[in-house]
Protein backbone atom coordinates (compact mmCIF):
# COMPACT_ATOMS: atom_id res chain seq x y z
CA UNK A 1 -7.71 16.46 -12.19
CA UNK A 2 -7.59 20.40 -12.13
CA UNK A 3 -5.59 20.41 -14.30
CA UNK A 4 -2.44 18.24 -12.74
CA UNK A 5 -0.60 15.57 -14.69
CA UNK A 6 -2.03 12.50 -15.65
CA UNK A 7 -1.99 9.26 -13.06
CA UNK A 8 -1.07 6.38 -14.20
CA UNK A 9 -2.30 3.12 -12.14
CA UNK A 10 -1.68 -0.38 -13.37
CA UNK A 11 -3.88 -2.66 -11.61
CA UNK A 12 -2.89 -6.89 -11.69
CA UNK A 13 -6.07 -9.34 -10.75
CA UNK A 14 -6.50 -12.51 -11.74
CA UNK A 15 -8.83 -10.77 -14.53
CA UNK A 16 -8.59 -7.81 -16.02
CA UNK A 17 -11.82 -6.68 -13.89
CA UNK A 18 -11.15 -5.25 -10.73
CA UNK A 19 -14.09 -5.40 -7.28
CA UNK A 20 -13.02 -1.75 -7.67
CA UNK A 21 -14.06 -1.81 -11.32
CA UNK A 22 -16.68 1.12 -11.00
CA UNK A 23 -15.21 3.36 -9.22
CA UNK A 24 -11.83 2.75 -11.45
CA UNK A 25 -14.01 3.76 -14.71
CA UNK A 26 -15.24 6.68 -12.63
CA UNK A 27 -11.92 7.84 -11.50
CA UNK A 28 -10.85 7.31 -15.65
CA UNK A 29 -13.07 10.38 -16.16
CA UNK A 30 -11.36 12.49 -13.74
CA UNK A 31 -8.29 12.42 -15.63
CA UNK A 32 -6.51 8.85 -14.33
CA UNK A 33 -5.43 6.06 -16.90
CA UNK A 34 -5.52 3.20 -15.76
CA UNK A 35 -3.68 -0.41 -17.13
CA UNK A 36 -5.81 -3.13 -16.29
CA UNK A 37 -3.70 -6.69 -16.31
CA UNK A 38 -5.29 -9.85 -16.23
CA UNK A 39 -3.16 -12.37 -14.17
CA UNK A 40 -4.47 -15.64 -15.95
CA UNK A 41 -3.91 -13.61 -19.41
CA UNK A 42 -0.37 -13.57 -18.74
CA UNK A 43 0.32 -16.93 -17.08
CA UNK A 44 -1.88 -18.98 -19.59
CA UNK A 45 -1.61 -22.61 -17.88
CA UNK A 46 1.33 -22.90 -16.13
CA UNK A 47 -0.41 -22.79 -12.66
CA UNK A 48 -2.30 -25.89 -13.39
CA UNK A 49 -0.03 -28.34 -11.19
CA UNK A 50 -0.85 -30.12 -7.82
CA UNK A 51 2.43 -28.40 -5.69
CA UNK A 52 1.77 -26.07 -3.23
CA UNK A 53 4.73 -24.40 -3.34
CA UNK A 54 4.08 -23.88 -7.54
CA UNK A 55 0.98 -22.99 -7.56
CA UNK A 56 2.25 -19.71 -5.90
CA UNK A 57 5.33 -19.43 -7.27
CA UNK A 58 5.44 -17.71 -11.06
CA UNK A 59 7.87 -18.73 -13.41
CA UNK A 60 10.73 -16.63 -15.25
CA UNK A 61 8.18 -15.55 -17.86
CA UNK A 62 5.72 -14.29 -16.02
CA UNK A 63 8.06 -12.14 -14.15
CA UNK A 64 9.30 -11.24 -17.34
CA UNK A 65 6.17 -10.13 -18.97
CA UNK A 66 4.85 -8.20 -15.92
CA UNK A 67 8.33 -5.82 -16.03
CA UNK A 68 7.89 -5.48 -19.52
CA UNK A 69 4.27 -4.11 -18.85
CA UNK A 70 5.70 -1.66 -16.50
CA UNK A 71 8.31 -0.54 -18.65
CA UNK A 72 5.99 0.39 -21.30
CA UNK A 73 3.59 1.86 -18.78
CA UNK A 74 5.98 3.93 -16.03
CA UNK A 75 2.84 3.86 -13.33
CA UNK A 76 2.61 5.61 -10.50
CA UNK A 77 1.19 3.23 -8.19
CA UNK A 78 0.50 -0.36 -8.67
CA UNK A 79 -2.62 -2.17 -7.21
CA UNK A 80 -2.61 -5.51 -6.62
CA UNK A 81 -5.99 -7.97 -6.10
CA UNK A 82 -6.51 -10.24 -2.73
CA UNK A 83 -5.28 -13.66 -4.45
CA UNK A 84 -1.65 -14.59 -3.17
CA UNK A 85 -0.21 -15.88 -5.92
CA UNK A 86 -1.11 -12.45 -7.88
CA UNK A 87 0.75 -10.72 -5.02
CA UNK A 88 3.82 -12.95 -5.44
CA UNK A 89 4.13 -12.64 -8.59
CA UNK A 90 3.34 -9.05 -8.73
CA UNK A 91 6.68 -8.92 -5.35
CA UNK A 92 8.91 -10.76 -7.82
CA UNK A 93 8.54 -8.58 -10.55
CA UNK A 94 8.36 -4.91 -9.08
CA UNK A 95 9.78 -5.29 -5.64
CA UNK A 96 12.83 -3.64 -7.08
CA UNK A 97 11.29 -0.97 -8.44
CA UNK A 98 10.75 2.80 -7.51
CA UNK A 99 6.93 2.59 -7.39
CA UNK A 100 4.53 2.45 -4.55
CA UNK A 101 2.63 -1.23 -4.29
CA UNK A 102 -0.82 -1.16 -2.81
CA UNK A 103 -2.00 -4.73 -2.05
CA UNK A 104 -6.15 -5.84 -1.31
CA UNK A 105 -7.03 -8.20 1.21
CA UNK A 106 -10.80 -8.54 0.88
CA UNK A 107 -11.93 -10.61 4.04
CA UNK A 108 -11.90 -10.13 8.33
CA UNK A 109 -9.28 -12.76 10.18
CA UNK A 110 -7.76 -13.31 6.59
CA UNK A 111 -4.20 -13.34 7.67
CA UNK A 112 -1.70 -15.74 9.67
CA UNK A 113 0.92 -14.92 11.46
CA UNK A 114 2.42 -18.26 11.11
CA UNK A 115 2.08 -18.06 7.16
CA UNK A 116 5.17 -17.39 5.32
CA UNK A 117 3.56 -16.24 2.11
CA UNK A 118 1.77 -13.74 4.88
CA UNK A 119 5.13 -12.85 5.97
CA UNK A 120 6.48 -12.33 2.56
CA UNK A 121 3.48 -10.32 1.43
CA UNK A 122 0.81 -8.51 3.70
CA UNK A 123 3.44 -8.02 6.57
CA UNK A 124 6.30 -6.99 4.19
CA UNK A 125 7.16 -3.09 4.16
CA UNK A 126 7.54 -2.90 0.63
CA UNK A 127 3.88 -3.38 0.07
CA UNK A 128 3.38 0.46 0.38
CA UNK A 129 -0.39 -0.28 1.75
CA UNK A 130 -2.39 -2.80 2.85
CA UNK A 131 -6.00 -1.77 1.80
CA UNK A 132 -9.33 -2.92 3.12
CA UNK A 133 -12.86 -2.41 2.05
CA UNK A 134 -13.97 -1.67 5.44
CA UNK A 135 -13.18 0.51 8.81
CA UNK A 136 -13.87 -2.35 10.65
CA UNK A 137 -11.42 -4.94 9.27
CA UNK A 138 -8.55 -2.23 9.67
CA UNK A 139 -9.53 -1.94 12.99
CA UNK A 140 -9.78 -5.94 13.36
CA UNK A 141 -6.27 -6.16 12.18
CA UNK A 142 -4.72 -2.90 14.46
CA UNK A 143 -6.55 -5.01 17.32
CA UNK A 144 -5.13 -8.22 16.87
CA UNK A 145 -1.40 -6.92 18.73
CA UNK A 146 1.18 -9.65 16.21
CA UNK A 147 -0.83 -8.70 13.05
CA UNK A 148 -1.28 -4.78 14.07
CA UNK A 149 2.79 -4.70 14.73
CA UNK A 150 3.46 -7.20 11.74
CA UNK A 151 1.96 -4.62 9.50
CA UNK A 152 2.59 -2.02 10.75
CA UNK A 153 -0.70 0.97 11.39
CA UNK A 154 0.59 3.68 9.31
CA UNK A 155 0.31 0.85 6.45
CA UNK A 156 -3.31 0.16 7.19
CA UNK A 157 -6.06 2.25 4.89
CA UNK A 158 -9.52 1.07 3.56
CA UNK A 159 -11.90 2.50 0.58
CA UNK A 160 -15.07 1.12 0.74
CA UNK A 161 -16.22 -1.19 -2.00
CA UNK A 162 -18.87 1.10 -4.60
CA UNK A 163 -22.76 0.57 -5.10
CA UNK A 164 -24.06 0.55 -8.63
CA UNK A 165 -26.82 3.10 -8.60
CA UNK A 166 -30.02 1.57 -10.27
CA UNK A 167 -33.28 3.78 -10.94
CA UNK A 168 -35.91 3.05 -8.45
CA UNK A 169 -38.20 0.45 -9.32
CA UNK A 170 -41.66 1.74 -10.59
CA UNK A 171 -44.47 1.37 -7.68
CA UNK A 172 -46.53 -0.97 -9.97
CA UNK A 173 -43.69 -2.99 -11.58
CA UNK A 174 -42.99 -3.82 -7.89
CA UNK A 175 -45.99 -4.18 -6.55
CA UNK A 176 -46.35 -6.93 -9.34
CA UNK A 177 -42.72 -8.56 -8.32
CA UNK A 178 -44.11 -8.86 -5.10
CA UNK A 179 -47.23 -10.63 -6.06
CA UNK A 180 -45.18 -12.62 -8.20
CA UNK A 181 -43.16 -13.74 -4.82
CA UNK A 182 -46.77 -14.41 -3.16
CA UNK A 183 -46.55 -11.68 -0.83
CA UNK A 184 -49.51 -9.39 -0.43
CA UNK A 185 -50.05 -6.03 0.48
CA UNK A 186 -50.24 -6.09 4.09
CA UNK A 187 -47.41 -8.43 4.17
CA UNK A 188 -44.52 -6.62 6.02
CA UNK A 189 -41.35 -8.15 4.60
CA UNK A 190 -38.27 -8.18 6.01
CA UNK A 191 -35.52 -9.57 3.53
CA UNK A 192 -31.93 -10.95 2.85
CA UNK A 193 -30.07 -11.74 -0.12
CA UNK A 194 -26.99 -14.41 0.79
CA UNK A 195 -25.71 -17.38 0.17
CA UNK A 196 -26.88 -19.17 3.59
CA UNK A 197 -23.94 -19.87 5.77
CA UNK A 198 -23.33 -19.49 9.90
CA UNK A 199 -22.20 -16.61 10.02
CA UNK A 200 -24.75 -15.26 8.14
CA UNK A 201 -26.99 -16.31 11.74
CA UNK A 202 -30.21 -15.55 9.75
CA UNK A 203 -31.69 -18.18 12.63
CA UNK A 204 -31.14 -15.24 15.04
CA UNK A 205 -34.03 -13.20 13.04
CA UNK A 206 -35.88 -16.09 12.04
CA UNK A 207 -36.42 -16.86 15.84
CA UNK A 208 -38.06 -13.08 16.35
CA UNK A 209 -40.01 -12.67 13.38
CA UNK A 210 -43.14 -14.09 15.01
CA UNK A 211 -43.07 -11.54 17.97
CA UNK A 212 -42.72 -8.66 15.02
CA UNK A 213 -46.36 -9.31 13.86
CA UNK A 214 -48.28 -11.45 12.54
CA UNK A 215 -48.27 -10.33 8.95
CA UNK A 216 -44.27 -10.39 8.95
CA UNK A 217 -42.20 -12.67 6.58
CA UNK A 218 -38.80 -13.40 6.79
CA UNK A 219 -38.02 -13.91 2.81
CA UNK A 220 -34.59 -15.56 1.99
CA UNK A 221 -32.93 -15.54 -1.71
CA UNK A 222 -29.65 -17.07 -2.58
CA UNK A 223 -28.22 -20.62 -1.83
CA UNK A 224 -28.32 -23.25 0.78
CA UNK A 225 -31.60 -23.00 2.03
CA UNK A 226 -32.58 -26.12 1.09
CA UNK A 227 -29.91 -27.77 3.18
CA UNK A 228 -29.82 -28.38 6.65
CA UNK A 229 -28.72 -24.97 7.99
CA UNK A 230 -31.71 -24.11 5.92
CA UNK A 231 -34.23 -26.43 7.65
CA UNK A 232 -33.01 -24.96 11.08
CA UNK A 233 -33.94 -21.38 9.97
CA UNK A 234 -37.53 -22.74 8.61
CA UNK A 235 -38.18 -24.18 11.37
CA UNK A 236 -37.05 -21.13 13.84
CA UNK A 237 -39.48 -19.01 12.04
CA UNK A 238 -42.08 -21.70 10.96
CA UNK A 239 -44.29 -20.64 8.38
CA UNK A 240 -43.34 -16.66 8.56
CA UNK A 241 -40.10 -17.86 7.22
CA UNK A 242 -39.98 -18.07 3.12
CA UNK A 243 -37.05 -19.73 0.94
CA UNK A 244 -36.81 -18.04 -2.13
CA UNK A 245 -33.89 -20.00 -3.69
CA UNK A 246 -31.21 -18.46 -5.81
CA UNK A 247 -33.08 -15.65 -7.61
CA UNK A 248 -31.73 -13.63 -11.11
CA UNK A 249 -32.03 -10.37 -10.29
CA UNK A 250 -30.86 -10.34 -6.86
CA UNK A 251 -30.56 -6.10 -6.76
CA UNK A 252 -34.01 -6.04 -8.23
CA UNK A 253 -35.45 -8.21 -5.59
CA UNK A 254 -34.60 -5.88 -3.11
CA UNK A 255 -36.90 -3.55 -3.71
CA UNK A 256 -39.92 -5.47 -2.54
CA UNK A 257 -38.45 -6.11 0.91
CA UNK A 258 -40.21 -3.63 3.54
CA UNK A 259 -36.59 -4.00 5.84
CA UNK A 260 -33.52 -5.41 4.52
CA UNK A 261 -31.64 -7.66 7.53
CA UNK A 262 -28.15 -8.40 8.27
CA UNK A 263 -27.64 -9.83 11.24
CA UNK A 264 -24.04 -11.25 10.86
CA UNK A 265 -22.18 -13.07 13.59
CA UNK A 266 -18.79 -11.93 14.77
CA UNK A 267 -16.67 -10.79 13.27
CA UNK A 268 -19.21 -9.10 10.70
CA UNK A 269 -18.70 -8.64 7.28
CA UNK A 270 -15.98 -6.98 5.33
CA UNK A 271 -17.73 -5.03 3.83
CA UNK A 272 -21.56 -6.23 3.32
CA UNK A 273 -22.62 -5.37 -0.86
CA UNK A 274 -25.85 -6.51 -0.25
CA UNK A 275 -26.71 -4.87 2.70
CA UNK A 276 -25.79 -1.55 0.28
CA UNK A 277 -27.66 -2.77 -2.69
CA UNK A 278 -30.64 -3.03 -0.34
CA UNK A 279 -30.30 0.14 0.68
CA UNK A 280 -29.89 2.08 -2.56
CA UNK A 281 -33.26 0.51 -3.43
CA UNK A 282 -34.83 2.76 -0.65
CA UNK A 283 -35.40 0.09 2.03
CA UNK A 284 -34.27 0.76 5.37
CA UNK A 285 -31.58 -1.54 6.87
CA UNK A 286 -30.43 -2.98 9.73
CA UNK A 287 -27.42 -4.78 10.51
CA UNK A 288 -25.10 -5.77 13.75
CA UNK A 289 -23.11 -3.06 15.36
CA UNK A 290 -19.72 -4.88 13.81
CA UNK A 291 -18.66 -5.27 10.51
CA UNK A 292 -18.70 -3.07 7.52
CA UNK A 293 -22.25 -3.08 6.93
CA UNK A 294 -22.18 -0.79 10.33
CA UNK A 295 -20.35 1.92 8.21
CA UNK A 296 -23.06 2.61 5.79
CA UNK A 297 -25.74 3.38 8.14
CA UNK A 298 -26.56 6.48 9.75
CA UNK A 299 -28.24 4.74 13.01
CA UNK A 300 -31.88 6.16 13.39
CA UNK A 301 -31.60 7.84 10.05
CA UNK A 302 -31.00 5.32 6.90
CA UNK A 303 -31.14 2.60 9.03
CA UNK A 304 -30.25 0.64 12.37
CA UNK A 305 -26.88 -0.36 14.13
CA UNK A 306 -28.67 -3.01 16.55
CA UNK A 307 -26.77 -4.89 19.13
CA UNK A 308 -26.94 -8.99 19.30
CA UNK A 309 -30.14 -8.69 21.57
CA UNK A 310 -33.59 -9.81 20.54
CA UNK A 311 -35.48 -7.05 21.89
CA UNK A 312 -33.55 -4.68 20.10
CA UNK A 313 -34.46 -6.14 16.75
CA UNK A 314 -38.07 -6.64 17.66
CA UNK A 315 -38.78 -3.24 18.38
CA UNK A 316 -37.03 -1.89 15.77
CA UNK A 317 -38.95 -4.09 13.14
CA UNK A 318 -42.35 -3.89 14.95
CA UNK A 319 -41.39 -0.01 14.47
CA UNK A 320 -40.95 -0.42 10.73
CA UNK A 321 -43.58 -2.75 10.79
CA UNK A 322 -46.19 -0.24 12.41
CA UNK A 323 -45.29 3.12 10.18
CA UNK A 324 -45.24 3.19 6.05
CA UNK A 325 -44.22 6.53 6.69
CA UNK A 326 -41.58 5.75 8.75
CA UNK A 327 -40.02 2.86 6.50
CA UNK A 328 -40.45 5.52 3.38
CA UNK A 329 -38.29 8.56 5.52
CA UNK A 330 -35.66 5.74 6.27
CA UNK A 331 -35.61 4.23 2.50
CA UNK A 332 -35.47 7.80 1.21
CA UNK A 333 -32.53 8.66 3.21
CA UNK A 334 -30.82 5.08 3.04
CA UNK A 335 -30.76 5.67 -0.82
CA UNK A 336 -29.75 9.41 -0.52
CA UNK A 337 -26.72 7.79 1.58
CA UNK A 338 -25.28 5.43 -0.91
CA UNK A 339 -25.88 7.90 -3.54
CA UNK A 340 -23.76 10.70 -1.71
CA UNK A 341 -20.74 8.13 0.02
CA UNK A 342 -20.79 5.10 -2.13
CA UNK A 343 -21.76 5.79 -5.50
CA UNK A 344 -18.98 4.66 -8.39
CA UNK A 345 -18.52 8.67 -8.32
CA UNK A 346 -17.94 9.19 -4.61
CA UNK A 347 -15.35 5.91 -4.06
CA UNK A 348 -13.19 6.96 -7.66
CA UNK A 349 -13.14 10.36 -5.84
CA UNK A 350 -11.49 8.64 -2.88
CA UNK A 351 -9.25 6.77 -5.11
CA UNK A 352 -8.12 9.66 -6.84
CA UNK A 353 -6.95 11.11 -3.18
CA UNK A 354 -5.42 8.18 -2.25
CA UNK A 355 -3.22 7.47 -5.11
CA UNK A 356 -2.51 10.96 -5.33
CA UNK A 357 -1.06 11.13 -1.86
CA UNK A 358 0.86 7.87 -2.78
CA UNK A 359 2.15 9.39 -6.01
CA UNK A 360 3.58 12.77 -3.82
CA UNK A 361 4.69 10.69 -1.00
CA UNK A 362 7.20 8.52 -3.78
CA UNK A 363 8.61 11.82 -5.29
């Protein structure tokens, strides 16, 4: 850290394994040390009863045990995971303590202003900073006028969430994992990888895919196809539409898509892994123009920022559809992207900033 003292971050999730985890071990080489608590280590069973009020609350011991970690540690920030009870506890035990408190929340429209616990945690000045994984849910809360004053905007920052960066599958290798799908070479796939739920609105591109050409598939992996949200979106797209069930190797997959698709209802995803996994694999994306899949995409470079209107997406993917050399310039670029701004590297570089200006701000 040329050559400046070394940080010191405890972290407290329910496992010792942060959604940050990469870009933590990244940061690690840059000089930061990091103490990694496991929540569940430390509280062993004692959460295991039916009252609401006690399955938030911790006990003496656990209060006990987390101040003993910090007094063997002497952080300089603390970061604390999304879960509430792993916020309260982590309140109880350091609120009186000269350190700066960083707490997660990981999902858009996840706080109440009627909740007490929200009062007592994500609107409470002593939480240092509220972080985000996306622009756009900072921006959803600063919108929202009770939640933007109950926190407060100068408490409002967001890193992005980091992208594992995988060597490019081998032209053969997935020209075989696309036979092995049933797709053929002329097939112009256009691909998502979710767990199928409404807001997901994978209808919405099932219902174009048709007017994109007649050699276009709509292939879905993950879960809940088979259900009736499912049968909706088969029978939007009829037989251009594929199911491909919950698949092992769901970064892998990726690769054999010709456009990766995510055409999220408001208000968008948090962040949108996925939608960055895809494009790390070279394939060009598209998303809505909300969410925090809008932040990874250069529009008309690694990919498309669409608006909700069908013509839009249909001329986009016919587009795609019509030019290999196209889809190639917009894969290359998409993977450059992620490589450059969300790589382990690139988000434990931001970390290192932040908790660096947190560190000088305490002194």
């Amino acid at each position: 850290m040329n050559g400046s003292r070394e940080m010191k971050i405890m972290t407290l999730n329910e496992t010792t394994r942060s959604v940050y985890q990469d870009a933590f071990d990244a940061a690690a080489t840059q000089g930061v040390r990091f103490e990694q608590i496991g929540f569940d280590q430390i509280v062993g069973g004692e959460q295991k009863n039916q009252s609401k009020l006690r399955k938030y609350l911790p006990k003496r011991a656990t209060i006990d045990a987390l101040r003993a970690r910090y007094a063997d540690f002497q952080p300089d920030v603390i970061q604390i995971g999304p879960k509430r009870r792993v916020a309260l506890a982590a309140y109880m035990a350091f609120r009186s303590l000269p350190v700066p408190m960083v707490l997660e929340v990981g999902n858009i429209g996840s706080l109440n202003v009627l909740s007490p616990l929200d009062h007592l945690l994500h609107f409470n000045s002593r939480f240092t900073r509220i972080l985000a994984p996306s622009r756009a849910l900072v921006n959803n809360w600063a919108a929202a006028p009770a939640i933007g004053r109950l926190i407060g905007p100068e408490r409002l920052e967001f890193i992005h969430h980091s992208i594992a960066i995988l060597p490019p599958l081998d032209p053969a290798d997935r020209d075989r994992l696309r036979a092995s799908y049933g797709f053929g070479p002329d097939d112009f796939v256009v691909g998502s990888v979710c767990n199928n739920r409404e807001i997901k609105n994978l209808g919405f591109v099932a219902g174009l895919i048709g007017e994109v050409g007649p050699k276009a598939v709509l292939a879905l992996a993950g879960a809940g196809f088979d259900q009736s949200g499912g049968a909706r979106i088969r029978a939007a797209g009829g037989d251009q539409v594929r199911c491909l069930g919950p698949v092992p190797d769901a970064r892998r997959i990726m690769s054999i898509f010709d456009a990766y698709v995510t055409p999220t209802r408001s208000p968008g995803e948090s962040f949108g892994l996925a939608h960055g996994e895809a494009m790390q694999q070279g394939v060009p994306a598209l998303c809505m123009n909300i969410g925090g899949s809008a932040e990874m995409i250069e529009h008309g470079v690694s990919g498309a920022v669409l608006p909700a209107a069908r013509q839009d997406w249909i001329h986009t993917l016919r587009r795609l559809n019509q030019n290999a050399g196209l889809r190639r310039q917009i894969g290359e670029a998409a993977a450059a992207r992620i490589k450059s701004e969300f790589s382990p590297e690139a988000i434990g570089r931001n970390f290192i900033d932040f908790f660096q200006r947190l560190s000088f701000q305490a002194r």
